[in-house]
Protein backbone atom coordinates (compact mmCIF):
# COMPACT_ATOMS: atom_id res chain seq x y z
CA UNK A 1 47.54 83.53 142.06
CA UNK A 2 46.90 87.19 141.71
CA UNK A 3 47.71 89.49 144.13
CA UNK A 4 44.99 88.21 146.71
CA UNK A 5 46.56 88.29 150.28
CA UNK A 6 47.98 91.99 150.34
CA UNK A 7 45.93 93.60 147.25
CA UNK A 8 48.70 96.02 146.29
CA UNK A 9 46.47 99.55 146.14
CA UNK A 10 47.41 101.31 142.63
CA UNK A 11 49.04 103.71 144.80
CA UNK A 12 51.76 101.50 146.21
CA UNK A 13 52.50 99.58 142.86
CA UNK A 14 52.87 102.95 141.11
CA UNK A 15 55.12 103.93 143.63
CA UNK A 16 57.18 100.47 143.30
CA UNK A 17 56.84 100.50 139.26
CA UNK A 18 57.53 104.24 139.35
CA UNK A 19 61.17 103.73 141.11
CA UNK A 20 61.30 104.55 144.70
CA UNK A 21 64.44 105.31 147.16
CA UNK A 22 63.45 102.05 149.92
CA UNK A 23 66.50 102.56 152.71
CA UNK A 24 67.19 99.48 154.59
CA UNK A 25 65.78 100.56 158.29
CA UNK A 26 68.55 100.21 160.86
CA UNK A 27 68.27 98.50 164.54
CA UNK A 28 68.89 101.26 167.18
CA UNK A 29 69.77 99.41 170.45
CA UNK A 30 70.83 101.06 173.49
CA UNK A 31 74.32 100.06 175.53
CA UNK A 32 72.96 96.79 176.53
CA UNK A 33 72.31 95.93 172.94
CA UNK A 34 68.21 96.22 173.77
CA UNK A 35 65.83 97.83 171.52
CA UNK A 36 65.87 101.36 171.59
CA UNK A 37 62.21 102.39 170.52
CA UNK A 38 62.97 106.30 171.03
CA UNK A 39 66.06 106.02 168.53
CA UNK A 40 64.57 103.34 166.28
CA UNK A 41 61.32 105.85 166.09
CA UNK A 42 63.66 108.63 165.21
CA UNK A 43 65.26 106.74 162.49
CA UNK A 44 61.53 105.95 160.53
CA UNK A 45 60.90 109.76 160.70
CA UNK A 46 64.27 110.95 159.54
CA UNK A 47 63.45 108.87 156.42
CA UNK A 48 59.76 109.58 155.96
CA UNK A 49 61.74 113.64 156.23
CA UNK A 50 64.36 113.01 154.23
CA UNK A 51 61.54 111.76 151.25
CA UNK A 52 61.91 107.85 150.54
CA UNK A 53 58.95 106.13 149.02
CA UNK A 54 59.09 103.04 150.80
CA UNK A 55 61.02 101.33 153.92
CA UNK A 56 62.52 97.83 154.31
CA UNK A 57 62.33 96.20 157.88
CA UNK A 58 63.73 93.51 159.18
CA UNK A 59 66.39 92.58 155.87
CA UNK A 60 70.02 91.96 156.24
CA UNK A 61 71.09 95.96 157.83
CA UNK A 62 68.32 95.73 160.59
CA UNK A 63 70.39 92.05 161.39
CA UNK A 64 69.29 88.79 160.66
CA UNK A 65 69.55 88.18 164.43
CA UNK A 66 66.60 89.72 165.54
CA UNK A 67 65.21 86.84 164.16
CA UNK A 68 66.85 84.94 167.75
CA UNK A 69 66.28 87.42 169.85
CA UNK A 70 63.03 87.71 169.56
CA UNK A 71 62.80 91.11 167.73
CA UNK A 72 60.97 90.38 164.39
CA UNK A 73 57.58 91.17 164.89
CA UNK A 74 58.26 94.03 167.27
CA UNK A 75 60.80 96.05 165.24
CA UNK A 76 58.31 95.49 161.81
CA UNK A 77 55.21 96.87 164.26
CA UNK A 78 57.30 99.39 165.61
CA UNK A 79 57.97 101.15 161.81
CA UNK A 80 54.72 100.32 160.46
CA UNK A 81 52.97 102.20 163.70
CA UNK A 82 55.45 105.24 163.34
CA UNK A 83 55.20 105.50 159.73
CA UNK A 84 51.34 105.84 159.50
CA UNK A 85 51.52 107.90 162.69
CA UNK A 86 53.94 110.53 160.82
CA UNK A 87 52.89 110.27 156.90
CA UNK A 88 49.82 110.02 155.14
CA UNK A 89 51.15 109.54 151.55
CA UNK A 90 51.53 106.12 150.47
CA UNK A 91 54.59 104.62 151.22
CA UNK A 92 56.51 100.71 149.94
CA UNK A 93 56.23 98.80 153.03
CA UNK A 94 58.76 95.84 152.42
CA UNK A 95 59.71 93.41 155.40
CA UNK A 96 62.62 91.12 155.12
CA UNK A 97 61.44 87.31 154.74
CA UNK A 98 64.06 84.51 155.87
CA UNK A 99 64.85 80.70 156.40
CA UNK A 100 63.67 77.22 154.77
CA UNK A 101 59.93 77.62 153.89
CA UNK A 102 57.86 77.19 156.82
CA UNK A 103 60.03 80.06 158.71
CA UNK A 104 59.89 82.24 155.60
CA UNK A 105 55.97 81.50 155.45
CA UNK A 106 55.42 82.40 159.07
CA UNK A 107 57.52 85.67 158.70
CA UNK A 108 55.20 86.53 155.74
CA UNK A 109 52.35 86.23 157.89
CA UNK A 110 53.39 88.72 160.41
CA UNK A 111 54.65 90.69 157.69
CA UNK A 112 51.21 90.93 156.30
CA UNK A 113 49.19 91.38 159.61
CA UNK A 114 51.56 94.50 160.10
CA UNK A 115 50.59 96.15 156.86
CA UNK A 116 53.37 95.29 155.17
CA UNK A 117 52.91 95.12 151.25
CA UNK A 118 56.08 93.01 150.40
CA UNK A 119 58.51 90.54 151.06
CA UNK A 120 61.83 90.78 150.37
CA UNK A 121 63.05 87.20 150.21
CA UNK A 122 66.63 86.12 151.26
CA UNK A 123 67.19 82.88 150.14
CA UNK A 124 70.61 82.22 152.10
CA UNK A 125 68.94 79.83 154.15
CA UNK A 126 68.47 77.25 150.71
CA UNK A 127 72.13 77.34 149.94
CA UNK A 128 72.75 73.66 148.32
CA UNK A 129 69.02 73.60 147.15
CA UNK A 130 67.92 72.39 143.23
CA UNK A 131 66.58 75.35 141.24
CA UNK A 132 63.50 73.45 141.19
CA UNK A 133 63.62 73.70 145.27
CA UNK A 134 64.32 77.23 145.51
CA UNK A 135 61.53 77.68 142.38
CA UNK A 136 58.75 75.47 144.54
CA UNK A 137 59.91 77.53 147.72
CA UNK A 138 59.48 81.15 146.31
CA UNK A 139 56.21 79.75 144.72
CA UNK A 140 54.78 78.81 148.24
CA UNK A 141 55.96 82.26 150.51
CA UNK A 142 54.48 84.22 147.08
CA UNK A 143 50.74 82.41 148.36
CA UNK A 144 51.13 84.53 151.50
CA UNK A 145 52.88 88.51 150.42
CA UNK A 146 53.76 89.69 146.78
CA UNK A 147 57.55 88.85 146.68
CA UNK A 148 60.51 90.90 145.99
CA UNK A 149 63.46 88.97 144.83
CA UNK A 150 66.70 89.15 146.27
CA UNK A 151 69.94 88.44 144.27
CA UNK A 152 72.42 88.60 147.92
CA UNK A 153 76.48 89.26 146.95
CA UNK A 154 78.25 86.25 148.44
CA UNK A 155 80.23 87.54 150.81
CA UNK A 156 77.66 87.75 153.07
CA UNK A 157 75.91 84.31 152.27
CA UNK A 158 74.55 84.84 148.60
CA UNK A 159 74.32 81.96 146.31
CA UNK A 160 74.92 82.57 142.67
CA UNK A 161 71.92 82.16 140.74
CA UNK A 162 71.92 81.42 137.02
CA UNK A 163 69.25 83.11 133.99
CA UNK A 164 67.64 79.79 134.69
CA UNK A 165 66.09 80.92 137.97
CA UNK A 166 65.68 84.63 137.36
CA UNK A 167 63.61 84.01 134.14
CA UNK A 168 61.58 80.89 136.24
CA UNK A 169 61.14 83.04 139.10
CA UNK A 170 60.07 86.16 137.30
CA UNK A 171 57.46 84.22 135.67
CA UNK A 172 55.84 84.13 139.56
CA UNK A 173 52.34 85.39 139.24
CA UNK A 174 52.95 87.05 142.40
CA UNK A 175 56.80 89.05 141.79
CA UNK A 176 56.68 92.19 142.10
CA UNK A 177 60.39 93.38 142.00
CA UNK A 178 63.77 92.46 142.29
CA UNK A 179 66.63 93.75 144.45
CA UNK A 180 69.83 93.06 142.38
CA UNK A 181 72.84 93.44 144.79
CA UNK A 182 75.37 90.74 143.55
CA UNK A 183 77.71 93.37 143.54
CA UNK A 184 78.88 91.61 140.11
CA UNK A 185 78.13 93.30 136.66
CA UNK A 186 77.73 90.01 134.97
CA UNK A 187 75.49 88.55 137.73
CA UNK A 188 73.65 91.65 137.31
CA UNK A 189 73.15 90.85 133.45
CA UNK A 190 71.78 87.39 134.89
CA UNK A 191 68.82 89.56 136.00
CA UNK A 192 68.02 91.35 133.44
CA UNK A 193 67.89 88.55 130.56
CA UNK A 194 66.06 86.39 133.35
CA UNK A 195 63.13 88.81 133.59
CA UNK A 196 63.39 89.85 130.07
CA UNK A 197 63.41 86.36 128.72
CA UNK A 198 60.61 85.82 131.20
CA UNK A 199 58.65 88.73 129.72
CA UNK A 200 57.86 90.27 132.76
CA UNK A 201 60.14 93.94 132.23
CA UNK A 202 57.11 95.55 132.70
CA UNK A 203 55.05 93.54 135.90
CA UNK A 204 59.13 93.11 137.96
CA UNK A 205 60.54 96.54 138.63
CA UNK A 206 64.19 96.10 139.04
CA UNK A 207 66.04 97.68 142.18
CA UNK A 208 69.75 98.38 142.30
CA UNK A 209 71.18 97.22 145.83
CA UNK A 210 74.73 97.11 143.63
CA UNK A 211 76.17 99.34 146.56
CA UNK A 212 79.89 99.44 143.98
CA UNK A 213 77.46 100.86 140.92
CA UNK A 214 74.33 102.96 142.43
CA UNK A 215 74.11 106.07 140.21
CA UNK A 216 75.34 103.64 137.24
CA UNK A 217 72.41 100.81 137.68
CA UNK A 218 69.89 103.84 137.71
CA UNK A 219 71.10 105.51 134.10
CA UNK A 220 71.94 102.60 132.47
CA UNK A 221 69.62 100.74 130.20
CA UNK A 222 70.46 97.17 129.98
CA UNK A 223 69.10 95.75 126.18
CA UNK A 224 68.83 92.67 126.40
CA UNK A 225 68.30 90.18 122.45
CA UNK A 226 65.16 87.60 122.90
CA UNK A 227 65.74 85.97 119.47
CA UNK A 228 64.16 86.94 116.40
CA UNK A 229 66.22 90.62 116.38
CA UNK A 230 63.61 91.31 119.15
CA UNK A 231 65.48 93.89 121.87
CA UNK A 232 64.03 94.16 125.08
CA UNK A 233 65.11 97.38 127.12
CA UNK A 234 65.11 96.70 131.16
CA UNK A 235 66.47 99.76 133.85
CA UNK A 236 66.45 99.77 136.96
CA UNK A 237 64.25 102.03 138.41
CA UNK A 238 64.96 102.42 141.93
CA UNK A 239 67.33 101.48 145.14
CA UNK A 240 66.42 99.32 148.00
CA UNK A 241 69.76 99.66 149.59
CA UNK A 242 71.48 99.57 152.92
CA UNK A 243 73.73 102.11 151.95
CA UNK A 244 70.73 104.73 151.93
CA UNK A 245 69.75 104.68 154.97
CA UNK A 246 72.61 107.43 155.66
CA UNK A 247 72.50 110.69 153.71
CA UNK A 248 69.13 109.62 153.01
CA UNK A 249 68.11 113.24 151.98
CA UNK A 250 70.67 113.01 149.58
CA UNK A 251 70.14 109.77 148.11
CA UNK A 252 66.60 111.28 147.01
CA UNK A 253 67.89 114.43 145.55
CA UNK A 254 70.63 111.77 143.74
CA UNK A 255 67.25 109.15 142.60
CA UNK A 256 65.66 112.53 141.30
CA UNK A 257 68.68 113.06 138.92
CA UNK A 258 69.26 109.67 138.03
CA UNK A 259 65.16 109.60 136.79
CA UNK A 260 65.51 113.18 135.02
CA UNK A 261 67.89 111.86 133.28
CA UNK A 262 66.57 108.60 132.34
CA UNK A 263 63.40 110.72 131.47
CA UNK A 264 65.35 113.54 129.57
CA UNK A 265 66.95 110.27 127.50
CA UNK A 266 70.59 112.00 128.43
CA UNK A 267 72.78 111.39 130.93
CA UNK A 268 75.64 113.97 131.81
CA UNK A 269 79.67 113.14 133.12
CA UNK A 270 78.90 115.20 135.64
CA UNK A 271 76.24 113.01 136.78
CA UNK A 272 78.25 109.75 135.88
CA UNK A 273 81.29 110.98 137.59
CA UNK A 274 79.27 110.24 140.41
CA UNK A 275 79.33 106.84 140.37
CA UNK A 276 82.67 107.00 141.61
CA UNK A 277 81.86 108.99 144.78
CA UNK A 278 78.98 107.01 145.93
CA UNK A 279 81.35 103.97 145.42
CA UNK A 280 83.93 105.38 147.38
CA UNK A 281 82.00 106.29 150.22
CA UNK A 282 80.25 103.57 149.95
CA UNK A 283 83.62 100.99 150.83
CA UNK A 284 84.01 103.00 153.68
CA UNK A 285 80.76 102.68 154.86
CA UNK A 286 80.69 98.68 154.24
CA UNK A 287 84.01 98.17 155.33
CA UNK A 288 85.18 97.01 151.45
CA UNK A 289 88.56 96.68 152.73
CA UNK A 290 87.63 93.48 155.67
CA UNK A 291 85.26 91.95 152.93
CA UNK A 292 82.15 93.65 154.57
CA UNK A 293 82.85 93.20 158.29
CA UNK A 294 81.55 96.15 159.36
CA UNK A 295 78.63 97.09 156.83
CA UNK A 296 75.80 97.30 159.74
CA UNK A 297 78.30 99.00 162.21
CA UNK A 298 79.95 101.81 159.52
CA UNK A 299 76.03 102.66 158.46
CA UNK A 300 75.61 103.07 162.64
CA UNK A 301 79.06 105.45 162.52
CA UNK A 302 77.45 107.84 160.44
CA UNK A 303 74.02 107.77 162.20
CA UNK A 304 76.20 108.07 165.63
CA UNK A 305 77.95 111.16 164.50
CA UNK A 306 74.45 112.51 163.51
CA UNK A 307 73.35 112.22 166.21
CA UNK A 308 70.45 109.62 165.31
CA UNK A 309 71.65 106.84 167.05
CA UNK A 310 73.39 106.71 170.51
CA UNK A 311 76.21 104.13 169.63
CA UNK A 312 76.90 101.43 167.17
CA UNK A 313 76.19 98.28 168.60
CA UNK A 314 75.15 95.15 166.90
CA UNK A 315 73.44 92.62 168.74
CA UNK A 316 76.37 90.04 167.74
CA UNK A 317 79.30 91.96 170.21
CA UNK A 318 81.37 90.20 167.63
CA UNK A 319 80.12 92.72 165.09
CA UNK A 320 82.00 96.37 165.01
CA UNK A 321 83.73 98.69 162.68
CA UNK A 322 86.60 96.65 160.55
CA UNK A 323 90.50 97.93 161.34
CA UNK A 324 90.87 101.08 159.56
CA UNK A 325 87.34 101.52 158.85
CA UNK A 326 87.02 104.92 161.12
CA UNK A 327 90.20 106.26 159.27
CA UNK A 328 88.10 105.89 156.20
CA UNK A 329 84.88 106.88 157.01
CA UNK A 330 85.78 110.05 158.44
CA UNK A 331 87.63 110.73 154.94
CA UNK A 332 84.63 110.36 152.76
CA UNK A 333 82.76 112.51 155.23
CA UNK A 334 85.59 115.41 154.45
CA UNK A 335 86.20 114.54 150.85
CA UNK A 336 82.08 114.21 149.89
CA UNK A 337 80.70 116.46 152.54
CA UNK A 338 78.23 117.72 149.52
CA UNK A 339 76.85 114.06 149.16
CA UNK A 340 76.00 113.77 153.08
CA UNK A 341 73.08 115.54 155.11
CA UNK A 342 74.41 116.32 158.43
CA UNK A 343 72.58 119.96 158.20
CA UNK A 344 69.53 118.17 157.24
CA UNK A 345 69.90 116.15 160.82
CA UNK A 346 70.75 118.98 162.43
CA UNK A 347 67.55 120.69 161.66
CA UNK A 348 65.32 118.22 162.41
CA UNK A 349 67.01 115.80 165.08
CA UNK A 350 65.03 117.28 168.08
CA UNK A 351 61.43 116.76 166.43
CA UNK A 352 62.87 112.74 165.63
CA UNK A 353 63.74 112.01 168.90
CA UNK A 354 60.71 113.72 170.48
């Protein structure tokens, strides 16, 4: 199979195999929940600023339902355009890929005519399905874009996936990574023996999107026993996460530590006690406490305060900030004021939005 349709340049897979910080891009709409292309610009620049290495469009935080509203194609042009218009250093272009297979095939399609290197592939849509279905499904969208695997947490329409898929998936000529966001440590060691037992820990990069163990997932080395005493040592090696794409700035300074250390073969408390307070601003942002009702609108709170974004609609009016979730987002921004970037914003808000 090869990697014919969207040739990954050396540059890009570096970047992916290297560990990059890919936020999950946001959907700026204006009051009458339409596309906001001066806000949604703004947003692509304060992360190409803040230093990410790649950008994920059109996945579960820029809402499934622009899928309905016509929105897919236009919000993945709109951050492609804007992205090459503002950066010339190679970048992780990864567009979110969803529905049985003939949607998920078509979505690939655009995704690739857009310049987009990857797909990240949601598999909600095959809840109910045979491994052998969802194997024969992946196989097919991988013909079109290099895949990204996606292991979704349930509460937001994840399936749970055995070492039986992960290890038959990662055998995919055409995987490149895998986003791991089960939000479950032993669903998480599903993963890892999956792509170990597969042999493929060095062809699928792993990517944390464990939003309750970020700083852990990136200093941790999972070993993982393939018979015959033979140890096979996966990491994780970078974050594709909705939860960065706030205090973005800061969530590369945090990747930079987490890879010194990895690098440096020791990691300090100081830097493990951090695990903690990306956790705990992390429920606030995804509203923990109302099983995730407001993850898309608490990651729009923050960007409002900033500044970046002019309100925090959804395009489901159903969809808001969780009871109490204000209350506790405006703690973490007191208690962890170090771990956010509002003077960051500040500094550079005008030249966004310009």
């Amino acid at each position: 199979m090869g990697l014919h349709h969207t040739d990954l340049s050396p540059d890009v897979l570096g970047l992916l195999r290297e560990g990059a910080v890919i936020p999950a891009h946001p959907l700026a709409l204006d009051a009458g929940r339409q596309l906001d292309e001066r806000r949604q610009r703004a947003l692509t620049r304060y992360y190409l600023d803040a230093g990410v290495g790649g950008l994920a469009v059109g996945v579960h935080t820029t809402q499934f339902a622009i899928r309905d509203v016509g929105l897919y194609e236009p919000v993945l042009k709109l951050a492609a355009e804007t992205a090459r218009a503002w950066t010339d250093r190679p970048l992780v272009m990864v567009a979110g890929l969803c529905g049985t297979t003939d949607q998920a095939i078509s979505e690939a399609k655009i995704a690739v005519a857009n310049g987009y290197h990857a797909g990240l592939l949601s598999l909600a849509a095959m809840k109910g399905s045979s491994v052998d279905a969802l194997i024969a499904h992946c196989e097919a969208v991988a013909r079109e874009i290099p895949l990204i695997g996606f292991y979704l947490q349930s509460a937001v329409g994840g399936m749970t996936l055995g070492v039986d898929f992960w290890q038959r998936f990662a055998a995919i000529d055409n995987v490149v990574a895998i986003k791991v966001a089960p939000f479950h440590r032993y669903r998480t060691l599903d993963v890892a023996r999956g792509v170990a037992l597969a042999r493929a820990e060095d062809r699928v990069t792993l990517y944390t999107g464990n939003d309750d163990h970020i700083v852990l997932d990136l200093v941790t080395p999972f070993d993982v026993r393939r018979g015959n005493g033979e140890t096979a040592r996966v990491r994780f090696r970078g974050g594709l996460l909705g939860h960065w794409s706030v205090w973005t700035s800061k969530a590369v300074e945090l990747m930079q530590r987490c890879r010194a250390a990895r690098e440096a073969g020791h990691v300090d408390a100081d830097l493990l006690a951090l695990d903690a307070r990306v956790t705990d601003c992390n429920a606030a942002f995804f509203d923990v406490a109302n099983n995730f009702h407001g993850c898309i609108a608490g990651c729009h709170e923050i960007l409002r305060l900033q500044g970046l974004l002019e309100g925090i609609w959804c395009l489901d009016p159903e969809e808001g900030l969780g009871p109490g979730q204000k209350a506790e987002i405006d703690r973490v921004r007191v208690e962890h004021a170090d771990l956010g970037d509002d003077d960051f914003v500040r500094a550079n808000l005008a030249r966004w939005l310009a």
